[in-house]
PDB file of N, CA and C in Angstrom:
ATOM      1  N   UNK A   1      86.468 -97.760 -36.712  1.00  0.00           N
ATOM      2  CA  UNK A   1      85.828 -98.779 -35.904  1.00  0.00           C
ATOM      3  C   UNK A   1      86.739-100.003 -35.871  1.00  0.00           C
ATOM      4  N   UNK A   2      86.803-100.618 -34.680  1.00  0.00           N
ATOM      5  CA  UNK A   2      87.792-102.151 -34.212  1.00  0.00           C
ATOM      6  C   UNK A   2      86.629-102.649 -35.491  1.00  0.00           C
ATOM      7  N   UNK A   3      87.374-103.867 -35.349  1.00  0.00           N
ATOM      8  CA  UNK A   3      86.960-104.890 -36.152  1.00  0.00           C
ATOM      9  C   UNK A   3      86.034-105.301 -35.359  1.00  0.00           C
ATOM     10  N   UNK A   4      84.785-106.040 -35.518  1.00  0.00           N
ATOM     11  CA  UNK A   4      83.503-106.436 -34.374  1.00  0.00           C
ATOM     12  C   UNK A   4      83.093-107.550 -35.741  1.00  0.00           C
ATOM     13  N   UNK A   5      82.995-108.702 -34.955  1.00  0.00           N
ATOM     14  CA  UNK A   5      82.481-109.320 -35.866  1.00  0.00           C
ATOM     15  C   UNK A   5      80.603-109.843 -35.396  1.00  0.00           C
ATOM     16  N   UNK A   6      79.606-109.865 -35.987  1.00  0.00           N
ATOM     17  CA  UNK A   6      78.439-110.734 -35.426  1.00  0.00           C
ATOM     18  C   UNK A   6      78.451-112.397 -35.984  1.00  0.00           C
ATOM     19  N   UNK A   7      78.121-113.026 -34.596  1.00  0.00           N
ATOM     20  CA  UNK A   7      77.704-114.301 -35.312  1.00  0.00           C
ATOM     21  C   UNK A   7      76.899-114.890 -34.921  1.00  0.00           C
ATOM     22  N   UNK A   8      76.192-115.382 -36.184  1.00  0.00           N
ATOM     23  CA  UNK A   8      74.824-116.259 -36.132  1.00  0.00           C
ATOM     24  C   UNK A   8      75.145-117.910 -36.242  1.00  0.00           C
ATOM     25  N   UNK A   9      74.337-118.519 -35.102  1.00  0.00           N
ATOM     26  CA  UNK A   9      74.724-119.780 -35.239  1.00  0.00           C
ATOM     27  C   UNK A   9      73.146-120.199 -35.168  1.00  0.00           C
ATOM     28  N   UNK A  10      73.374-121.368 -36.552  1.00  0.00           N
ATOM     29  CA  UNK A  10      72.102-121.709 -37.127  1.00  0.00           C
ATOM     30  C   UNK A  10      72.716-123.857 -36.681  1.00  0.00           C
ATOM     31  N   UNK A  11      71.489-124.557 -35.782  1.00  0.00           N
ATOM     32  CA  UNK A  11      71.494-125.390 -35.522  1.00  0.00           C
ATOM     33  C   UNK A  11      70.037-126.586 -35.299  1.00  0.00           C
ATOM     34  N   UNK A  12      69.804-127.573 -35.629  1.00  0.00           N
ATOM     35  CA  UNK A  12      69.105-128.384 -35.332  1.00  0.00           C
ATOM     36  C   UNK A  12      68.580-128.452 -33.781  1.00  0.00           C
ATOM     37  N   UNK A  13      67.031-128.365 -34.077  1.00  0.00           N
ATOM     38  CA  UNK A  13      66.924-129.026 -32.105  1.00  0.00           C
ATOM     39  C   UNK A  13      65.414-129.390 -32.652  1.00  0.00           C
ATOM     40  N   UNK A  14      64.976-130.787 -32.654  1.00  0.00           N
ATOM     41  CA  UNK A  14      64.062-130.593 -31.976  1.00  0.00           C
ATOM     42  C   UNK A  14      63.047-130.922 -33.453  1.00  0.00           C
ATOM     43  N   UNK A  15      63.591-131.625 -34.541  1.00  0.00           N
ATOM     44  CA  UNK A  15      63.168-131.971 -35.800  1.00  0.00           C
ATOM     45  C   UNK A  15      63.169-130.334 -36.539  1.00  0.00           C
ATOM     46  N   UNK A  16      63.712-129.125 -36.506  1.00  0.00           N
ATOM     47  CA  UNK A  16      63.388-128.066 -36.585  1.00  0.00           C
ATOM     48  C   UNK A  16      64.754-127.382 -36.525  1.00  0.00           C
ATOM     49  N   UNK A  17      65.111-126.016 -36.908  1.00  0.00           N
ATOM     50  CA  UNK A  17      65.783-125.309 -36.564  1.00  0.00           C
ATOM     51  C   UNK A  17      65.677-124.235 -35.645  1.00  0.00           C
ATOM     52  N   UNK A  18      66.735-123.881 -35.036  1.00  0.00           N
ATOM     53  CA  UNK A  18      66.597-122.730 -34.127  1.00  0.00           C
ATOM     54  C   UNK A  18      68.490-121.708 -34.602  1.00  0.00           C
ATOM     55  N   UNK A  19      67.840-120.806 -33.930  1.00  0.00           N
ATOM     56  CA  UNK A  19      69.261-119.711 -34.269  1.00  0.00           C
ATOM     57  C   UNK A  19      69.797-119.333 -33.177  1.00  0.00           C
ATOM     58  N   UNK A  20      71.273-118.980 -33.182  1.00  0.00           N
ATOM     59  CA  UNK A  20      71.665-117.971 -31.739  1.00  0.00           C
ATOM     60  C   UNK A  20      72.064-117.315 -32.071  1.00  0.00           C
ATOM     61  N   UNK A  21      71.563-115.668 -31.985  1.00  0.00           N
ATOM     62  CA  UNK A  21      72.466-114.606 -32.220  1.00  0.00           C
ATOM     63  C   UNK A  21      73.471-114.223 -31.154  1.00  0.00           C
ATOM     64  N   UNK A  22      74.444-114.405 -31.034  1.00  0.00           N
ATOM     65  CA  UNK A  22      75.704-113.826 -30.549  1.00  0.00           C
ATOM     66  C   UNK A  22      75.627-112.214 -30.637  1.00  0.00           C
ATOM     67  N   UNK A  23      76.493-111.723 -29.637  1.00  0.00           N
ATOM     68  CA  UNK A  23      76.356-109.823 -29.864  1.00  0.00           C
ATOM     69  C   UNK A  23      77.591-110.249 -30.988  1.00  0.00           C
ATOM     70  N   UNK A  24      79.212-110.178 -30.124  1.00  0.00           N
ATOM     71  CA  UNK A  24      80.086-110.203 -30.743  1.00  0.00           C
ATOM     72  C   UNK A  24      80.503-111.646 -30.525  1.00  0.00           C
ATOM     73  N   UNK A  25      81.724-111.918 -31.444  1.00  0.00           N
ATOM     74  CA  UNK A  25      82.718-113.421 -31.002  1.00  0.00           C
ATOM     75  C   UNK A  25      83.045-113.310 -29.648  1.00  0.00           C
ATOM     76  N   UNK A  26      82.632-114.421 -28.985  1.00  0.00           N
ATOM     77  CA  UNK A  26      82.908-114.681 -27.662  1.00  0.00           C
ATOM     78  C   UNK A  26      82.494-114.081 -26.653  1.00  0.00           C
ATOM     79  N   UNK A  27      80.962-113.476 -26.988  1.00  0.00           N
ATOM     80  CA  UNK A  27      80.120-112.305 -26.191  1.00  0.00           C
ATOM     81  C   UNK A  27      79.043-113.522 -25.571  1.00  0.00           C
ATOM     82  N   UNK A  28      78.795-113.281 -23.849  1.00  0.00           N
ATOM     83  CA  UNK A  28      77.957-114.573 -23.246  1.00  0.00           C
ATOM     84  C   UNK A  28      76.563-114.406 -23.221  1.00  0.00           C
ATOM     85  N   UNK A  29      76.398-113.423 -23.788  1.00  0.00           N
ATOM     86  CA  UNK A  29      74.324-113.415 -24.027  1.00  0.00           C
ATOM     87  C   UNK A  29      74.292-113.767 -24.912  1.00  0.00           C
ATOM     88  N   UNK A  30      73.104-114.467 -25.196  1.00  0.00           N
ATOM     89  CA  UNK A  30      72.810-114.957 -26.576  1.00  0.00           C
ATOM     90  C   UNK A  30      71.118-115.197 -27.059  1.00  0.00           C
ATOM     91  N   UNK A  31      70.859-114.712 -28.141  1.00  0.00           N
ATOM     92  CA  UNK A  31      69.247-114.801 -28.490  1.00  0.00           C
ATOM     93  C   UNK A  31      69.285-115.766 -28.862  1.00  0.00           C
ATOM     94  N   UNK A  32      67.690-116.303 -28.265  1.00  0.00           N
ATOM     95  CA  UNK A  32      66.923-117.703 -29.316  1.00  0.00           C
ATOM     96  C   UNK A  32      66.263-116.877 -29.859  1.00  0.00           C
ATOM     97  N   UNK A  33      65.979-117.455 -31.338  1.00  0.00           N
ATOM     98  CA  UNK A  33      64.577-117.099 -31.886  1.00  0.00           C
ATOM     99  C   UNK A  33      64.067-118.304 -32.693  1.00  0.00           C
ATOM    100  N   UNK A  34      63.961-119.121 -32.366  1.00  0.00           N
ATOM    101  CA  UNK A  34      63.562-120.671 -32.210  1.00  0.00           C
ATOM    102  C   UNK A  34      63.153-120.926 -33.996  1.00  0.00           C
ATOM    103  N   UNK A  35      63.312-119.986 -34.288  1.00  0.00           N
ATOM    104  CA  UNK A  35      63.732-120.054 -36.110  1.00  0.00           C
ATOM    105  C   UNK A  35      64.217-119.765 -37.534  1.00  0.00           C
ATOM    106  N   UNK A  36      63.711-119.846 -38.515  1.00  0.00           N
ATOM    107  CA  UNK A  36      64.911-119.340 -39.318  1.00  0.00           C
ATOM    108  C   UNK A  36      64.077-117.887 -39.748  1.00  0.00           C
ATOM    109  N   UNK A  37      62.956-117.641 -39.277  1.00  0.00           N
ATOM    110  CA  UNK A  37      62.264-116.553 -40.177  1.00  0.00           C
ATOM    111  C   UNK A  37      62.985-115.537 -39.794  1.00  0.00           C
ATOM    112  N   UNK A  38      63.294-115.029 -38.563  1.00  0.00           N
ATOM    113  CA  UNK A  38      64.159-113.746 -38.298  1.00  0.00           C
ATOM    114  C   UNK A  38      65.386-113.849 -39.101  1.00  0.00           C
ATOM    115  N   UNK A  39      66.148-115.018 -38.879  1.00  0.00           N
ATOM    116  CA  UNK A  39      67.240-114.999 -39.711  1.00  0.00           C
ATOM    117  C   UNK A  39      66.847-114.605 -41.553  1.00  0.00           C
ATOM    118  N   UNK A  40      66.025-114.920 -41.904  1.00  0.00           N
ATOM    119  CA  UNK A  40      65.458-114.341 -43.096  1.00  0.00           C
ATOM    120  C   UNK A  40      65.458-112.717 -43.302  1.00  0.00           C
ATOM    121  N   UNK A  41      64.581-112.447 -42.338  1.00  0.00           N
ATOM    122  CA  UNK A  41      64.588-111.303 -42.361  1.00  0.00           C
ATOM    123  C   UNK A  41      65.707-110.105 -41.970  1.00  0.00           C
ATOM    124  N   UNK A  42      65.888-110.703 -41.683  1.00  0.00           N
ATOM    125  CA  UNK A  42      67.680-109.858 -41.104  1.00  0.00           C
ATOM    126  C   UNK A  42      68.780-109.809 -42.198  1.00  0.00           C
ATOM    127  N   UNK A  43      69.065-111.201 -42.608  1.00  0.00           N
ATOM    128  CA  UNK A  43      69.377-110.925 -43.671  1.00  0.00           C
ATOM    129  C   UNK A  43      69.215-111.058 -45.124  1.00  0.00           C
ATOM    130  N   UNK A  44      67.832-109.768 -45.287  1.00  0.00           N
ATOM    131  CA  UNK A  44      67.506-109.144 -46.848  1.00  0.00           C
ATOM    132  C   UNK A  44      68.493-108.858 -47.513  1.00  0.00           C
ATOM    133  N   UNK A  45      68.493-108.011 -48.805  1.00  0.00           N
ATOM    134  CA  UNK A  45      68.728-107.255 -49.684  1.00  0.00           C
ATOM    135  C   UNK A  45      68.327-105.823 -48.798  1.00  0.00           C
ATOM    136  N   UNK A  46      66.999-105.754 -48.848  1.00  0.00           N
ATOM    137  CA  UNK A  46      67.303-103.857 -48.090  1.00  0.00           C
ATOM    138  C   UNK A  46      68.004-103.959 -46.799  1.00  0.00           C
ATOM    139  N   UNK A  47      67.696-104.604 -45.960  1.00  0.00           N
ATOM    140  CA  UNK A  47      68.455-104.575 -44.179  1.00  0.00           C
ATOM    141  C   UNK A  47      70.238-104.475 -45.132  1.00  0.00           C
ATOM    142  N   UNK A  48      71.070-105.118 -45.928  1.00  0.00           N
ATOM    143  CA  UNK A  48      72.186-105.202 -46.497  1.00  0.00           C
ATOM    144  C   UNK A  48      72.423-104.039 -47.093  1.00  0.00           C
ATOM    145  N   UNK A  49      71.467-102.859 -47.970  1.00  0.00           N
ATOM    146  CA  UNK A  49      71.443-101.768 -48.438  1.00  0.00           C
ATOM    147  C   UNK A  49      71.501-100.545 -46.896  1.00  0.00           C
ATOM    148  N   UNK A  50      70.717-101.392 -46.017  1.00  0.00           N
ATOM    149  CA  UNK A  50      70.404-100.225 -45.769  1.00  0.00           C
ATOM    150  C   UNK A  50      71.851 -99.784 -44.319  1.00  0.00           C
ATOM    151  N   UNK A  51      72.528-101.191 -44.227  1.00  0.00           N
ATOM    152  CA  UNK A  51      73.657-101.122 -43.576  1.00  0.00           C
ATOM    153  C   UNK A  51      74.887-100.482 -44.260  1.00  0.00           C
ATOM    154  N   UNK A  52      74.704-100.663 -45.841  1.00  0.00           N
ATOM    155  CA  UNK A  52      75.682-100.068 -46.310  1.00  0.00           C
ATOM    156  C   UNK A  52      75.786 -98.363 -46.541  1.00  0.00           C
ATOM    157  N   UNK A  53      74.298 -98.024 -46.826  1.00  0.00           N
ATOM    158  CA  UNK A  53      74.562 -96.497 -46.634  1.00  0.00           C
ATOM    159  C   UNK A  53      74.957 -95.773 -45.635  1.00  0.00           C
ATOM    160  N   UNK A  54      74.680 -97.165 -44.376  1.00  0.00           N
ATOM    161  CA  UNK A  54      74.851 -96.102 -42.824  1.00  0.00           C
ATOM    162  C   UNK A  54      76.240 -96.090 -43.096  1.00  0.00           C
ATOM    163  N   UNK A  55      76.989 -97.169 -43.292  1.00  0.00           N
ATOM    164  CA  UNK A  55      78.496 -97.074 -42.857  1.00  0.00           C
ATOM    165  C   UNK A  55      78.922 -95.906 -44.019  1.00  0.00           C
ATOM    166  N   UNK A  56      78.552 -96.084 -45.451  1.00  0.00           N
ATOM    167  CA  UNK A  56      79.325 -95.458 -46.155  1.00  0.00           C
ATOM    168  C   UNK A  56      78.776 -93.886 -46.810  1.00  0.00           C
ATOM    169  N   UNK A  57      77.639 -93.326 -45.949  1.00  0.00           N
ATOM    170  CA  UNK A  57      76.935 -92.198 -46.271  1.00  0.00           C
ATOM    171  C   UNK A  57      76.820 -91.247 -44.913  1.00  0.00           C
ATOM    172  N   UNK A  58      76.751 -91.983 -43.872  1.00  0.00           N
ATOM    173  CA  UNK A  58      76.514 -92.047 -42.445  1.00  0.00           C
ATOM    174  C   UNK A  58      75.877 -90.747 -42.008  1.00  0.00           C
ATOM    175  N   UNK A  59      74.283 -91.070 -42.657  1.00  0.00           N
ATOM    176  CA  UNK A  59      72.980 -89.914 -42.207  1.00  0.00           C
ATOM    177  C   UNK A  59      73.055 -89.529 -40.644  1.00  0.00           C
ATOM    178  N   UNK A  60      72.496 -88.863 -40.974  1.00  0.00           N
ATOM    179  CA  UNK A  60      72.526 -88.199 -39.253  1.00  0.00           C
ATOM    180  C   UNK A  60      71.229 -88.438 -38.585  1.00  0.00           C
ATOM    181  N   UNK A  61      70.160 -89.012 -39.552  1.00  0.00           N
ATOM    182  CA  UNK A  61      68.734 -89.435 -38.677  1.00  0.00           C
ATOM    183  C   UNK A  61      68.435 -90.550 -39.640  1.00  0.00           C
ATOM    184  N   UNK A  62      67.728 -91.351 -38.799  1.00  0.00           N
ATOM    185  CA  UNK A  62      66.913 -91.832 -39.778  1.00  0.00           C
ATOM    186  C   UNK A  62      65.834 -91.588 -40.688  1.00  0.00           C
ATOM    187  N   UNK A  63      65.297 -90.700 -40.604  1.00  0.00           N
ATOM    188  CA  UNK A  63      64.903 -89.849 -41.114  1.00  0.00           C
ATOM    189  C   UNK A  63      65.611 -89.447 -42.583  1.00  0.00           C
ATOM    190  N   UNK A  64      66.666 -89.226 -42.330  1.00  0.00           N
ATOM    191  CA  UNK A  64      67.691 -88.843 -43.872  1.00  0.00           C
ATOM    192  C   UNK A  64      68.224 -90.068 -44.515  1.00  0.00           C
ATOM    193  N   UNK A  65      67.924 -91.053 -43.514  1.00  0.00           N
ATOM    194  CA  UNK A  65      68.358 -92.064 -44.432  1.00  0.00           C
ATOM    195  C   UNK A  65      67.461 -93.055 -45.105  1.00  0.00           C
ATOM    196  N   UNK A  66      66.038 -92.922 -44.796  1.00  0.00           N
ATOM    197  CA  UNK A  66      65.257 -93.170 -45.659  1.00  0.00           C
ATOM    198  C   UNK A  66      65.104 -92.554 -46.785  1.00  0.00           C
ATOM    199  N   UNK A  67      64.778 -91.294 -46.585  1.00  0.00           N
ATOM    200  CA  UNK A  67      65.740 -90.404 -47.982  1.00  0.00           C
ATOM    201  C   UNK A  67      66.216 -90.493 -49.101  1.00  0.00           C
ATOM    202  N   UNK A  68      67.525 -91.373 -48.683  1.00  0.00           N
ATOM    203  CA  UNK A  68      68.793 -91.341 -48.896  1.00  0.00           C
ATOM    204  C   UNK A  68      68.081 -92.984 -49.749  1.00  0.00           C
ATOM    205  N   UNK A  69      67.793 -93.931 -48.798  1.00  0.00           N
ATOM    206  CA  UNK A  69      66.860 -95.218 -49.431  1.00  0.00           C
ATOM    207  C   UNK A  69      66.131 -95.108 -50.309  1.00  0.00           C
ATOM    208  N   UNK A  70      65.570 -93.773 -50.123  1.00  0.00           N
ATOM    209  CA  UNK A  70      63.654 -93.883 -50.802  1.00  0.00           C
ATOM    210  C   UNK A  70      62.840 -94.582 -50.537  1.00  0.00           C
ATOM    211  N   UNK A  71      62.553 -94.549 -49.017  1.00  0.00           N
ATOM    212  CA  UNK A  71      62.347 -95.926 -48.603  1.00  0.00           C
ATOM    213  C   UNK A  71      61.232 -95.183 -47.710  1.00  0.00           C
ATOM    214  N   UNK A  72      59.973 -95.574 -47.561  1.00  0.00           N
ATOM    215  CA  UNK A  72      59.228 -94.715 -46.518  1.00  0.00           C
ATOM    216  C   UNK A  72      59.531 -95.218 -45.267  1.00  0.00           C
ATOM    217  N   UNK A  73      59.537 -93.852 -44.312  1.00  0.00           N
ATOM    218  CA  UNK A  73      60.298 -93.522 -43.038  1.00  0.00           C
ATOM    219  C   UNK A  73      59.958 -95.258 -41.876  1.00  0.00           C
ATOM    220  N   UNK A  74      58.599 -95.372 -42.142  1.00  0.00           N
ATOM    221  CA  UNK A  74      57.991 -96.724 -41.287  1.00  0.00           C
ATOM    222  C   UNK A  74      58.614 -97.735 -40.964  1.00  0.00           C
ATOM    223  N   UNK A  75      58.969 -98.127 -42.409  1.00  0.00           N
ATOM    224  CA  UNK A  75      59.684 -99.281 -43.317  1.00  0.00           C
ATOM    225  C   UNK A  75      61.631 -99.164 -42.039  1.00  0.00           C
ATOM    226  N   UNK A  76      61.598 -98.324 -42.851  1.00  0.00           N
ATOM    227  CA  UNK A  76      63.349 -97.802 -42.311  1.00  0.00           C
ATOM    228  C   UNK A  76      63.016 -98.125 -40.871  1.00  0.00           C
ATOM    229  N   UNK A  77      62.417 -97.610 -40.421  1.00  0.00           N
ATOM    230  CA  UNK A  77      62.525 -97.454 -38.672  1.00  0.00           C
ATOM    231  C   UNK A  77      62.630 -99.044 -38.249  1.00  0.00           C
ATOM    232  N   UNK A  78      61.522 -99.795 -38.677  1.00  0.00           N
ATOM    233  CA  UNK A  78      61.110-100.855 -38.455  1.00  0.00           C
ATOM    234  C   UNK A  78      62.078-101.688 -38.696  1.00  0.00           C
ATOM    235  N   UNK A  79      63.524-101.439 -39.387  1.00  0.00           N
ATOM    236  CA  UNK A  79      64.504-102.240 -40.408  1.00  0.00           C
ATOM    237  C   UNK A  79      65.588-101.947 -39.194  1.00  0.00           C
ATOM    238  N   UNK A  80      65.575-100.543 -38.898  1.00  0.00           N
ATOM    239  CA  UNK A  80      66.604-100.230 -37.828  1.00  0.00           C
ATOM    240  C   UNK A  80      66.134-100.898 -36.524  1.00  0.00           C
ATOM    241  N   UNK A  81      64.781-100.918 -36.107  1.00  0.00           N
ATOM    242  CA  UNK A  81      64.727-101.620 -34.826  1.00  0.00           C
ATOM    243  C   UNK A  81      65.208-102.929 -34.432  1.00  0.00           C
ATOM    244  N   UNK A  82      64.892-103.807 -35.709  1.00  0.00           N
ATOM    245  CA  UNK A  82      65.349-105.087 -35.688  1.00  0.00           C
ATOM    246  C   UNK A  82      66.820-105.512 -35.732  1.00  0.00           C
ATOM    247  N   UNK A  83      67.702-104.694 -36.621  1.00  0.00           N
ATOM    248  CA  UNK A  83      68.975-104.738 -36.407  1.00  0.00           C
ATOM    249  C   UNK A  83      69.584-103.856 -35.465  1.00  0.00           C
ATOM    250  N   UNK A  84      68.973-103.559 -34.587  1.00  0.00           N
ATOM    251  CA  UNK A  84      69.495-102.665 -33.238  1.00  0.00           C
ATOM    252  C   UNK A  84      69.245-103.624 -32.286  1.00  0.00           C
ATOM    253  N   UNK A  85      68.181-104.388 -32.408  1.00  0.00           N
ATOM    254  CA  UNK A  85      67.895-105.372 -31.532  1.00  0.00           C
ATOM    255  C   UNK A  85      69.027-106.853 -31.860  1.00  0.00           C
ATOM    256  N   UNK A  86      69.285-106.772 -32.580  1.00  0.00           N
ATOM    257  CA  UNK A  86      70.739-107.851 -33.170  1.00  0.00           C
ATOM    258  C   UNK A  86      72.409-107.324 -32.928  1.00  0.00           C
ATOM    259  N   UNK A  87      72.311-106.539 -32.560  1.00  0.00           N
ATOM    260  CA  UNK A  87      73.496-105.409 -32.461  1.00  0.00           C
ATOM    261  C   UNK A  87      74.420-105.279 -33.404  1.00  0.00           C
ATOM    262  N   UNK A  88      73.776-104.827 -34.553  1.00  0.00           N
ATOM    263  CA  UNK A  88      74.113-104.558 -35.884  1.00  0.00           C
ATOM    264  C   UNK A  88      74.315-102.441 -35.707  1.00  0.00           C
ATOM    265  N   UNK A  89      72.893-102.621 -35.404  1.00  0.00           N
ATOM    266  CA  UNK A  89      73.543-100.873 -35.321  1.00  0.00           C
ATOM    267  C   UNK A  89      73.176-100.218 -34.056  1.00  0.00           C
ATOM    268  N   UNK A  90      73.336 -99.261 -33.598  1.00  0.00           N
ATOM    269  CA  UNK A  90      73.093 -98.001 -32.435  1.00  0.00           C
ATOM    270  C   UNK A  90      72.251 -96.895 -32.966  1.00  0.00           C
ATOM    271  N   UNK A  91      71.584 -96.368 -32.100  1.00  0.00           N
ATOM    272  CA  UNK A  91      71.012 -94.856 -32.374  1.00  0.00           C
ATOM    273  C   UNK A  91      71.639 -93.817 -31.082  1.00  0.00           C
ATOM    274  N   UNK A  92      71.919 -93.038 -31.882  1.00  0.00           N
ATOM    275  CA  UNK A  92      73.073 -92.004 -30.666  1.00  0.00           C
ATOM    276  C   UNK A  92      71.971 -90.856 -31.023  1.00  0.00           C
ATOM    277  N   UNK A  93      71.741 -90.428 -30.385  1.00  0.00           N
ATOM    278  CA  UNK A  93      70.355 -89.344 -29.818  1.00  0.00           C
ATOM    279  C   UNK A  93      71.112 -88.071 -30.099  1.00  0.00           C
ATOM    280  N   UNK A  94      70.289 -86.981 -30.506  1.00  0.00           N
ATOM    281  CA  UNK A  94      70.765 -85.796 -31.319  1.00  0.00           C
ATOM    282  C   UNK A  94      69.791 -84.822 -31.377  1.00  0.00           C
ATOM    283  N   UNK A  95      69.982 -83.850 -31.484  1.00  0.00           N
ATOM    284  CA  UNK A  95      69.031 -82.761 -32.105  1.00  0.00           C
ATOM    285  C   UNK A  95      69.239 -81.851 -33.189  1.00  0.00           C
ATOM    286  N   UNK A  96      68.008 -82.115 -33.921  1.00  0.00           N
ATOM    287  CA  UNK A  96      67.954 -80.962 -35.165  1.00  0.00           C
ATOM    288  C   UNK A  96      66.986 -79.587 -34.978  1.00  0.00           C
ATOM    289  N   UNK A  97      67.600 -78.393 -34.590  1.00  0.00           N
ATOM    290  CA  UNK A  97      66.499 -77.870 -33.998  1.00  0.00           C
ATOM    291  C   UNK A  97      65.579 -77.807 -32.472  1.00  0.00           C
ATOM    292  N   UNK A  98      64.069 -78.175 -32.765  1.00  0.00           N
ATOM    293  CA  UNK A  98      63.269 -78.476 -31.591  1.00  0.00           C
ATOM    294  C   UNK A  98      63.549 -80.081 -31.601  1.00  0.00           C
ATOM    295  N   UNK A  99      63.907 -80.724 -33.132  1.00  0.00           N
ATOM    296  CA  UNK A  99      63.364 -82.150 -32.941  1.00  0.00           C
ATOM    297  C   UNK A  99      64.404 -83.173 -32.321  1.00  0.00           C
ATOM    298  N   UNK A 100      64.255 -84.192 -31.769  1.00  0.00           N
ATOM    299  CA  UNK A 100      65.406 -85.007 -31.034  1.00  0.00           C
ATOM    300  C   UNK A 100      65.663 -86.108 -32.795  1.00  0.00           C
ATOM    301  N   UNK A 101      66.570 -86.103 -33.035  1.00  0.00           N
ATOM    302  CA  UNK A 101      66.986 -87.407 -34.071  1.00  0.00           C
ATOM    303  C   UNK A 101      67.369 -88.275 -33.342  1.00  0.00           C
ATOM    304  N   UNK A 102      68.028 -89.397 -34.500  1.00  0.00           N
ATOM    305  CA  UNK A 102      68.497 -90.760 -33.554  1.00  0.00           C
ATOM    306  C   UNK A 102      69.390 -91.239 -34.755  1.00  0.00           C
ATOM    307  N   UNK A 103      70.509 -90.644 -34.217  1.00  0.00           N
ATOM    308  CA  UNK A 103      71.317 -91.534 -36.211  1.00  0.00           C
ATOM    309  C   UNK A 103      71.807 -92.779 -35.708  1.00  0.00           C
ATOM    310  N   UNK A 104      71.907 -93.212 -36.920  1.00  0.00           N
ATOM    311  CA  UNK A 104      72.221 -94.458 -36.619  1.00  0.00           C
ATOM    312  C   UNK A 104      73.868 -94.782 -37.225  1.00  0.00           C
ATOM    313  N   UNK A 105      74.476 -95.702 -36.262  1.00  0.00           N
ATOM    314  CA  UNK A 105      75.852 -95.712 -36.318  1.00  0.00           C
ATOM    315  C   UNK A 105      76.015 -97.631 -36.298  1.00  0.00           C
ATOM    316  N   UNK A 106      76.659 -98.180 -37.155  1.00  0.00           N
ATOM    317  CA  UNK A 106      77.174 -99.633 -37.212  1.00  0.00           C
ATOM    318  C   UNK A 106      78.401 -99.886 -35.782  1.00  0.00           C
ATOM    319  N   UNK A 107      77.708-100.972 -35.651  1.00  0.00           N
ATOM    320  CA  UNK A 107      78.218-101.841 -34.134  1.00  0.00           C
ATOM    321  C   UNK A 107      79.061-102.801 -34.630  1.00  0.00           C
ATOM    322  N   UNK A 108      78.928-103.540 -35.318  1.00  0.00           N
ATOM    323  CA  UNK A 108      79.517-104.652 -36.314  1.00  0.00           C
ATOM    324  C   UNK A 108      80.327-104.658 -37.587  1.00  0.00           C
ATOM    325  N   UNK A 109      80.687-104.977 -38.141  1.00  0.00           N
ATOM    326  CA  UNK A 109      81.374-104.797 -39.715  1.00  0.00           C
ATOM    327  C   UNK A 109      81.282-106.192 -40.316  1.00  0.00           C
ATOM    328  N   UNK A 110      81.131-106.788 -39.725  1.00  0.00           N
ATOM    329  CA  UNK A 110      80.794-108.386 -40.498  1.00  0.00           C
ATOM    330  C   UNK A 110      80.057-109.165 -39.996  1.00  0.00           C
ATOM    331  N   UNK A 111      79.884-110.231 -40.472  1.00  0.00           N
ATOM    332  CA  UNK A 111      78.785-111.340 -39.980  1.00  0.00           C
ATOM    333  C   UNK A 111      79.498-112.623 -40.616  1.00  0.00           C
ATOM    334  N   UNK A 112      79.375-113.348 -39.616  1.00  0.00           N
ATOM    335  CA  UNK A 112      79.704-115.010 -40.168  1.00  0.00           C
ATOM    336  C   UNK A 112      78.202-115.470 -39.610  1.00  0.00           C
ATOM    337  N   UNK A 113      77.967-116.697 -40.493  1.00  0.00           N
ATOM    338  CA  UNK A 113      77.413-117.685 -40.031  1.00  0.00           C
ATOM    339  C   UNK A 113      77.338-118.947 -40.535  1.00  0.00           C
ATOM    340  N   UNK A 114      77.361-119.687 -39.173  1.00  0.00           N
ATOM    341  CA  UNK A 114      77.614-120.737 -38.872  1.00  0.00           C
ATOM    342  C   UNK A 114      76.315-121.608 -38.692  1.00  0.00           C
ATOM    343  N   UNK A 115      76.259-123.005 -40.173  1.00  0.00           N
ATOM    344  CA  UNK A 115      75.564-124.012 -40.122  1.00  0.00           C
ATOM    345  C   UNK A 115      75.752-124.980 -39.188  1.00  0.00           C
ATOM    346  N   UNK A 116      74.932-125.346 -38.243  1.00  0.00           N
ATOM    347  CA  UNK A 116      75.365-126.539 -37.255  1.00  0.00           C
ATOM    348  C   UNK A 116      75.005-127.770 -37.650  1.00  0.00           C
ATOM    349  N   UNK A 117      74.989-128.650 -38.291  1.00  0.00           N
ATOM    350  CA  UNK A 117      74.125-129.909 -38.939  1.00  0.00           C
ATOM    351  C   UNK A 117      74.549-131.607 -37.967  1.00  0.00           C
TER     352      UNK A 117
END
């Protein structure tokens, strides 16, 4: 994988904070989420676990990589939606069998972020 960096830019507006997620450096869409709680949640301890098994175990569903977590399947899904929605990771569509999977593959390799004060 190129090098891809994500960046979060964390800034004042408004007596309050707000965030912009960037896809990549110098990418022109950009999310509000008018606070810091997503940024919280994004970056956990498990969302950080659970990026590292993709890159360095790289399950073939999510499904196996809850598994692989011990993590019930809900939890995982719900962890992957949010950092798919940040463009942290991808689901590339697959089949096991009758069933369709969705593994998940890293978009990014790092993260900066940036305090605006």
């Amino acid at each position: 994988m190129s090098e891809k960096t994500r960046v979060i830019e964390v800034y004042e507006k408004s007596g309050g904070f707000a965030s912009v997620f960037r896809k990549f450096v110098g990418a022109k869409s950009d999310y509000n989420t008018q606070d810091l709680s997503i940024l919280r949640k994004l970056l956990s301890n498990e969302k950080a676990r659970l990026l590292n098994i993709v890159k360095t175990k790289e399950p073939k569903s999510i499904y196996e990589l809850a598994k692989i977590l011990e993590r019930d399947f809900k939890s995982v899904r719900d962890d992957i939606v949010l950092l798919k929605k940040f463009g942290f990771i991808d689901l590339v569509e697959g089949h096991s069998g009758k069933r369709k999977t969705h593994k998940p593959i890293l978009t990014a390799n790092s993260v900066t972020i940036v305090v605006r004060i």
